[in-house]
Protein backbone atom coordinates (compact mmCIF):
# COMPACT_ATOMS: atom_id res chain seq x y z
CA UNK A 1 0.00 0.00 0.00
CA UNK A 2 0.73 3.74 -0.42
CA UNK A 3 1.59 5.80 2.33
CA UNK A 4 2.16 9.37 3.65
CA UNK A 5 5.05 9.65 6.00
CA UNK A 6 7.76 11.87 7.34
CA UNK A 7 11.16 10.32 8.67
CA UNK A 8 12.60 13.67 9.77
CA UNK A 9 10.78 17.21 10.72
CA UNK A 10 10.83 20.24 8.24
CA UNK A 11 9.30 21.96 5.78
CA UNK A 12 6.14 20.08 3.89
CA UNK A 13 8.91 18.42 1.22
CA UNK A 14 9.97 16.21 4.19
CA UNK A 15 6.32 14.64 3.18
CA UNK A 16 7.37 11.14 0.78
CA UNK A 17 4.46 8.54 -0.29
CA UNK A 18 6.22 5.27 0.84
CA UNK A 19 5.07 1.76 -0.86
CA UNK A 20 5.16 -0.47 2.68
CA UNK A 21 3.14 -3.45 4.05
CA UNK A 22 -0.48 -3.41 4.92
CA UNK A 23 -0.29 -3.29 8.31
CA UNK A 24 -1.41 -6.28 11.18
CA UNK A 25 -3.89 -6.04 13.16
CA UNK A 26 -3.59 -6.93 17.23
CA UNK A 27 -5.54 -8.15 19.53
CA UNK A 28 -8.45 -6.13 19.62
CA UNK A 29 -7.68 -4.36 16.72
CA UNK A 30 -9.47 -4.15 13.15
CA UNK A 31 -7.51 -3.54 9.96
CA UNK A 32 -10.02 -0.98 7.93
CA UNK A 33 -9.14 -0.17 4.18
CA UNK A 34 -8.99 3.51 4.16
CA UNK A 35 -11.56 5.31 1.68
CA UNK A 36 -10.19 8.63 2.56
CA UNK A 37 -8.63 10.95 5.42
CA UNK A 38 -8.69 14.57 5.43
CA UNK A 39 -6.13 17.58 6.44
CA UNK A 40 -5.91 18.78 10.39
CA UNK A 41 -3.87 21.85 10.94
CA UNK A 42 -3.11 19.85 13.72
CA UNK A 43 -0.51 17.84 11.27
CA UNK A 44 1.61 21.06 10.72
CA UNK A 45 3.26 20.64 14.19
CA UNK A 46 3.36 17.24 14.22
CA UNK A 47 5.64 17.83 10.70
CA UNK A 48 7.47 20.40 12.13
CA UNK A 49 8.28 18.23 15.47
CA UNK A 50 5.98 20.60 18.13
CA UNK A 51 4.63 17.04 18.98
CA UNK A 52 7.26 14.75 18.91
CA UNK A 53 6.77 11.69 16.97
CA UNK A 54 8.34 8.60 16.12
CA UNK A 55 10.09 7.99 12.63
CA UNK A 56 8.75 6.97 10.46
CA UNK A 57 5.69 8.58 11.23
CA UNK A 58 2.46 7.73 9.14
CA UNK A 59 0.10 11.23 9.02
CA UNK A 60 -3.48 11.52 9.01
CA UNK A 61 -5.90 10.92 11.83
CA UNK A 62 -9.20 10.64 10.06
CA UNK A 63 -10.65 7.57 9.28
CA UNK A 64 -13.31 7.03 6.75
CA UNK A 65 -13.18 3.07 4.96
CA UNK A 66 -14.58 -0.02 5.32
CA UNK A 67 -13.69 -2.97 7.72
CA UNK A 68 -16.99 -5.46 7.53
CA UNK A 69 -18.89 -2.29 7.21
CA UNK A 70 -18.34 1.54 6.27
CA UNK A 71 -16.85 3.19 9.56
CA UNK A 72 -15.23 6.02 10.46
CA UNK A 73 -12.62 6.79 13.52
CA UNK A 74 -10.36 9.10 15.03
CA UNK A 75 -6.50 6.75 14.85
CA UNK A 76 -3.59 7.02 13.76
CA UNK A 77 -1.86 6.62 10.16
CA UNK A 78 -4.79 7.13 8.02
CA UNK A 79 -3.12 8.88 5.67
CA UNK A 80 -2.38 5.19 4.21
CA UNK A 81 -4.50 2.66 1.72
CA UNK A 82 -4.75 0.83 5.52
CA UNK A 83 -4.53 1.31 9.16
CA UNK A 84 -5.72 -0.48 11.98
CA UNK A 85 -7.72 0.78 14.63
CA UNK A 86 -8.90 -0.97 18.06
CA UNK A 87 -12.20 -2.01 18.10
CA UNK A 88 -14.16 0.11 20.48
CA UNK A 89 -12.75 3.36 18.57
CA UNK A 90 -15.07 2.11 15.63
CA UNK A 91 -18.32 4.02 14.86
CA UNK A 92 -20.89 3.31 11.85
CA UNK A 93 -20.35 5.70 9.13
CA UNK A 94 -23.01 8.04 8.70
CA UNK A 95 -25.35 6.77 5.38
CA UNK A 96 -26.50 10.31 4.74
CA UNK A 97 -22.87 11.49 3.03
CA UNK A 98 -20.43 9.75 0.82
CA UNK A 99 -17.94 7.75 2.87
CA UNK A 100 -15.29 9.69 1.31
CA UNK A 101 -16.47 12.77 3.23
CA UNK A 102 -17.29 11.08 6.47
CA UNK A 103 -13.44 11.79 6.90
CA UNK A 104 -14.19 14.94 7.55
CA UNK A 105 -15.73 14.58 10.89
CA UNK A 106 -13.55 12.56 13.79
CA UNK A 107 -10.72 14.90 14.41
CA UNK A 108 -12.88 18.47 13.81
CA UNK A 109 -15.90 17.33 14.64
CA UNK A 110 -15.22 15.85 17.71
CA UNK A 111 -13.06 18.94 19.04
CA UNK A 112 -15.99 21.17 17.96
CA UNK A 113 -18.71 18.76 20.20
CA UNK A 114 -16.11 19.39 23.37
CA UNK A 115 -15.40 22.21 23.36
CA UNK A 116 -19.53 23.83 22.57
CA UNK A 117 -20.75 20.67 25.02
CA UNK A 118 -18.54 19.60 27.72
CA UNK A 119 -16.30 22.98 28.32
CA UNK A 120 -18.45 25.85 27.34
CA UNK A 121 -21.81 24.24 28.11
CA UNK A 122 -23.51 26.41 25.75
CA UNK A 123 -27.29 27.12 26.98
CA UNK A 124 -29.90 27.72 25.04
CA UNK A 125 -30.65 31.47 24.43
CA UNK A 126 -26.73 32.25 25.08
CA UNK A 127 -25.01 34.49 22.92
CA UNK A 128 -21.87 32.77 21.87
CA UNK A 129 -18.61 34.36 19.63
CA UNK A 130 -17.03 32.06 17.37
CA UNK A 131 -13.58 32.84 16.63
CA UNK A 132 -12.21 31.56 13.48
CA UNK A 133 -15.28 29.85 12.34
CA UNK A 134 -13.90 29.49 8.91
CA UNK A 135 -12.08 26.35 9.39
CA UNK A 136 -12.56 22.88 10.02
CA UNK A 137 -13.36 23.17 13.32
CA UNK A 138 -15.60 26.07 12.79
CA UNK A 139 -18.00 24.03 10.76
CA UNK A 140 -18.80 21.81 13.12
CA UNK A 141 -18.76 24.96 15.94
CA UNK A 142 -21.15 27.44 14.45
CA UNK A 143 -24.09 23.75 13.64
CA UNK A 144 -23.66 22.64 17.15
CA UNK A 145 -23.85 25.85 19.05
CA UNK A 146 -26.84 26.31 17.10
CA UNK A 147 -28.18 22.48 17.76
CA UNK A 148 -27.68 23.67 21.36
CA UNK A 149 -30.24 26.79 21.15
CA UNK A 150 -27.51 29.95 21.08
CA UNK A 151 -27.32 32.70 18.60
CA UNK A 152 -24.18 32.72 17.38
CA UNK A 153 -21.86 35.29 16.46
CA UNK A 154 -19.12 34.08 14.19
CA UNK A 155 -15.68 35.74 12.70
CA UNK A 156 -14.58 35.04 9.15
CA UNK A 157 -12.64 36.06 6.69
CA UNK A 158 -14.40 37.24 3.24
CA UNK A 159 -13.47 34.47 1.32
CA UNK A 160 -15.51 32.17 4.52
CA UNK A 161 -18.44 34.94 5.58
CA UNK A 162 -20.71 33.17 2.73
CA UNK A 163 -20.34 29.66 4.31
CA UNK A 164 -20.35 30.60 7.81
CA UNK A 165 -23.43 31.86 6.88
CA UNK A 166 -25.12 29.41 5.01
CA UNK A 167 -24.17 26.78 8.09
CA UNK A 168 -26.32 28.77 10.38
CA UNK A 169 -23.99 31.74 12.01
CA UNK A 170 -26.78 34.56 13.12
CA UNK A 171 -24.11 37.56 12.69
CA UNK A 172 -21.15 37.18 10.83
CA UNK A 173 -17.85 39.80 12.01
CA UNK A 174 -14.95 40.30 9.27
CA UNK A 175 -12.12 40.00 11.57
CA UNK A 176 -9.54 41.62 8.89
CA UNK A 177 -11.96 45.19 9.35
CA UNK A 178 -13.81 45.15 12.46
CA UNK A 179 -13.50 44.76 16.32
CA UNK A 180 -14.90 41.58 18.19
CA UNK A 181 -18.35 42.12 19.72
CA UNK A 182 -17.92 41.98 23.68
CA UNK A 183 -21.22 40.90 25.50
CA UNK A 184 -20.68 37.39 25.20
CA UNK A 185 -22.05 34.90 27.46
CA UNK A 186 -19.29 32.17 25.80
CA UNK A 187 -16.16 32.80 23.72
CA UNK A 188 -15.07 29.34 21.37
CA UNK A 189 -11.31 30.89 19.78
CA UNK A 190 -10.48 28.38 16.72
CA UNK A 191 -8.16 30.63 15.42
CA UNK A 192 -4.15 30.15 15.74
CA UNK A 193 -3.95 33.42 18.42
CA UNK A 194 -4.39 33.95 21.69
CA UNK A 195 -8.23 34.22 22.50
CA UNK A 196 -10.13 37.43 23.28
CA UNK A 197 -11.62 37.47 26.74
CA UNK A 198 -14.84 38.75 25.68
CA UNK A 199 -17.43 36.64 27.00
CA UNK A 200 -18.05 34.73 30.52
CA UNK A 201 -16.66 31.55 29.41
CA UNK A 202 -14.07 31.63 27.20
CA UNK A 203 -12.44 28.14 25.84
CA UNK A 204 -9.53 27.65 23.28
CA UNK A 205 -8.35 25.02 21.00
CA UNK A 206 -5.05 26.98 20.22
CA UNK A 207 -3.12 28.91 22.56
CA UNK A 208 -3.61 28.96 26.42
CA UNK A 209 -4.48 32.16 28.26
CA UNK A 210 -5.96 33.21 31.85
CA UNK A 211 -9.14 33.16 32.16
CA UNK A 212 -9.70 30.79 29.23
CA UNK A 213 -10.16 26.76 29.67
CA UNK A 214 -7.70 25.55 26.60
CA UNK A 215 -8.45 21.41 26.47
CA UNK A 216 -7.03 18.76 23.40
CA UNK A 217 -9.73 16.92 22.15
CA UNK A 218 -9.54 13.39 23.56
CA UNK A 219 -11.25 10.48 21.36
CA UNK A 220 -14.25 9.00 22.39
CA UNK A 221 -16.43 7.44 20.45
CA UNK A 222 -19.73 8.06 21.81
CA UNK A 223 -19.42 11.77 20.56
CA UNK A 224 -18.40 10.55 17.54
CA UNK A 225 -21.59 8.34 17.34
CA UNK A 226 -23.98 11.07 18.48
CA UNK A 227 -21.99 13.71 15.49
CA UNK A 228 -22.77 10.86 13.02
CA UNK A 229 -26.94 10.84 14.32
CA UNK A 230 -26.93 14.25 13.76
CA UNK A 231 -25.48 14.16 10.24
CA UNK A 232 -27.98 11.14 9.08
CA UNK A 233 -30.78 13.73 10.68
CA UNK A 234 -29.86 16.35 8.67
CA UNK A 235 -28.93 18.31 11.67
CA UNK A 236 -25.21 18.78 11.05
CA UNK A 237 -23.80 19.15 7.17
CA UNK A 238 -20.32 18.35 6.70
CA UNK A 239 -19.31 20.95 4.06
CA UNK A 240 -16.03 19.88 2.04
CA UNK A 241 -14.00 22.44 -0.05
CA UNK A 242 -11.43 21.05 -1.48
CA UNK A 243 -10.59 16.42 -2.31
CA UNK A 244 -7.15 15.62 -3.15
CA UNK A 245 -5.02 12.46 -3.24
CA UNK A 246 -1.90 11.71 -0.46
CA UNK A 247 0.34 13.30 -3.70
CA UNK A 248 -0.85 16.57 -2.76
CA UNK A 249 0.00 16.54 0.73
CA UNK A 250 3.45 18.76 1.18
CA UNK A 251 0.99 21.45 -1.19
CA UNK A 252 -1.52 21.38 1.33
CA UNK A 253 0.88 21.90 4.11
CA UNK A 254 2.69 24.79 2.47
CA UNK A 255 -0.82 25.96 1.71
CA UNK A 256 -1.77 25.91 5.34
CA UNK A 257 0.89 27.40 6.52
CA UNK A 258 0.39 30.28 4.70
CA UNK A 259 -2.96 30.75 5.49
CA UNK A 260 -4.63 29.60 2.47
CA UNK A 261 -6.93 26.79 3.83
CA UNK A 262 -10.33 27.06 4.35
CA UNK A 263 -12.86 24.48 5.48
CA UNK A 264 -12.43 20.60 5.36
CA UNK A 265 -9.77 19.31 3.05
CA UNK A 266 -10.45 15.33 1.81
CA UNK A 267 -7.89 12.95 1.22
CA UNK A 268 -7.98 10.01 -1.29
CA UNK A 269 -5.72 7.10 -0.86
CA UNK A 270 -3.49 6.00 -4.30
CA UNK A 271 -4.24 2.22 -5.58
């Protein structure tokens, strides 16, 4: 099988597609033939060694494929034609979407679900500022904040106010010309800065800062199976910009580090 892997940190050429084994599956654990994976920010510092890794290191996290059924999961090296995954990380893909897209979800959705559910604990009839609802992340932010009865107030760039939008944001800010509303009852930062204090409960997914809870997602697979309920409901669209294949990888890096990246990125496997 094909693979995307890095076997030193650096700069997005350090990226090779590797021909190497399909891997075995341990006790416990499924071997699932990847349909697709999709681009995390997230993978940036693991590439450029802010979390350290061991080489060589397989990328992706998303898992969208098929073991005796379509599933999806949050593991490890899914940025291969396989991976395996344990067992209890495995969650029905949702039927609603193609399974290709379903990638989209684990990683973003799941940080998205904590942080709105379990640290903010968005009320209904809260006002809540998203910041950097534009991205991955975002998506899945501005749907569930609304699922949870707030009006939301999201930032975006122009090239994102249109979708941000269209996914259910009550008031969208262009951070690039105007100041961030204050008034908030809860504050969600997404964006790669430190987060604005501007609301009662302010939680980041980036950079720490008093007075904010900042939390790592953690996988767990019950949120992952309520996300994919709400996506069969028609509750929750997963809204994909951009597919590519693991070939266009080190673009997409240098793409995202320069600030080019919008939305959910897909990523096909090579035969």
């Amino acid at each position: 099988m094909f693979a995307a892997r890095i076997h030193e940190y650096g700069e997005p050429s350090v990226i090779t597609i590797d021909r190497v084994p399909i891997p075995e599956p341990g006790p416990g654990e499924v071997l699932v033939k990847v349909a697709a994976t999709s681009f995390n920010p997230s993978e940036v510092g693991f590439r450029r060694g802010f979390m350290p890794v061991t080489f060589p290191h397989t990328l992706g996290w998303d898992v969208a494929g098929t073991a005796d059924e379509p599933v999806i999961a949050l593991a490890a090296g899914a940025a291969a034609g396989y991976t395996v995954v344990p067992e209890d990380h495995l969650v029905k893909a949702p039927k609603a979407i193609p399974l290709e897209h379903a990638a989209a979800i684990p990683v973003a959705g799941l940080t998205a679900w904590q942080a709105v559910f379990e640290h903010a604990r968005v009320r209904p009839g809260e006002r809540v500022l998203i910041v950097g609802a534009g991205g991955g992340v975002g998506m899945f932010a501005v749907q569930l904040a609304k699922h949870a009865g707030a009006t939301v107030v999201a930032t975006a760039s122009p090239r994102s106010a249109a979708a941000v939008r269209a996914l259910g944001a009550d008031e969208v800010v262009d951070h690039t010309r105007e100041p961030l509303p204050d008034g908030n009852d809860v504050v969600l930062n997404l964006a790669p800065a430190p987060p604005p204090i501007l609301g009662e409960r302010v939680v980041t997914i980036t950079h720490p800062a008093e007075g904010a809870t900042h939390f790592v997602a953690r996988n767990d697979p019950g949120h992952l199976a309520e996300l994919v309920g709400l996506v069969d409901a028609g509750l929750v669209r997963v809204d994909i910009t951009e597919t590519h294949t693991l070939r266009d990888l080190p673009d997409i890096h240098a793409r995202a580090e320069s600030g080019e990246i919008r939305g959910k990125i897909i990523i096909k496997g090579l035969e």
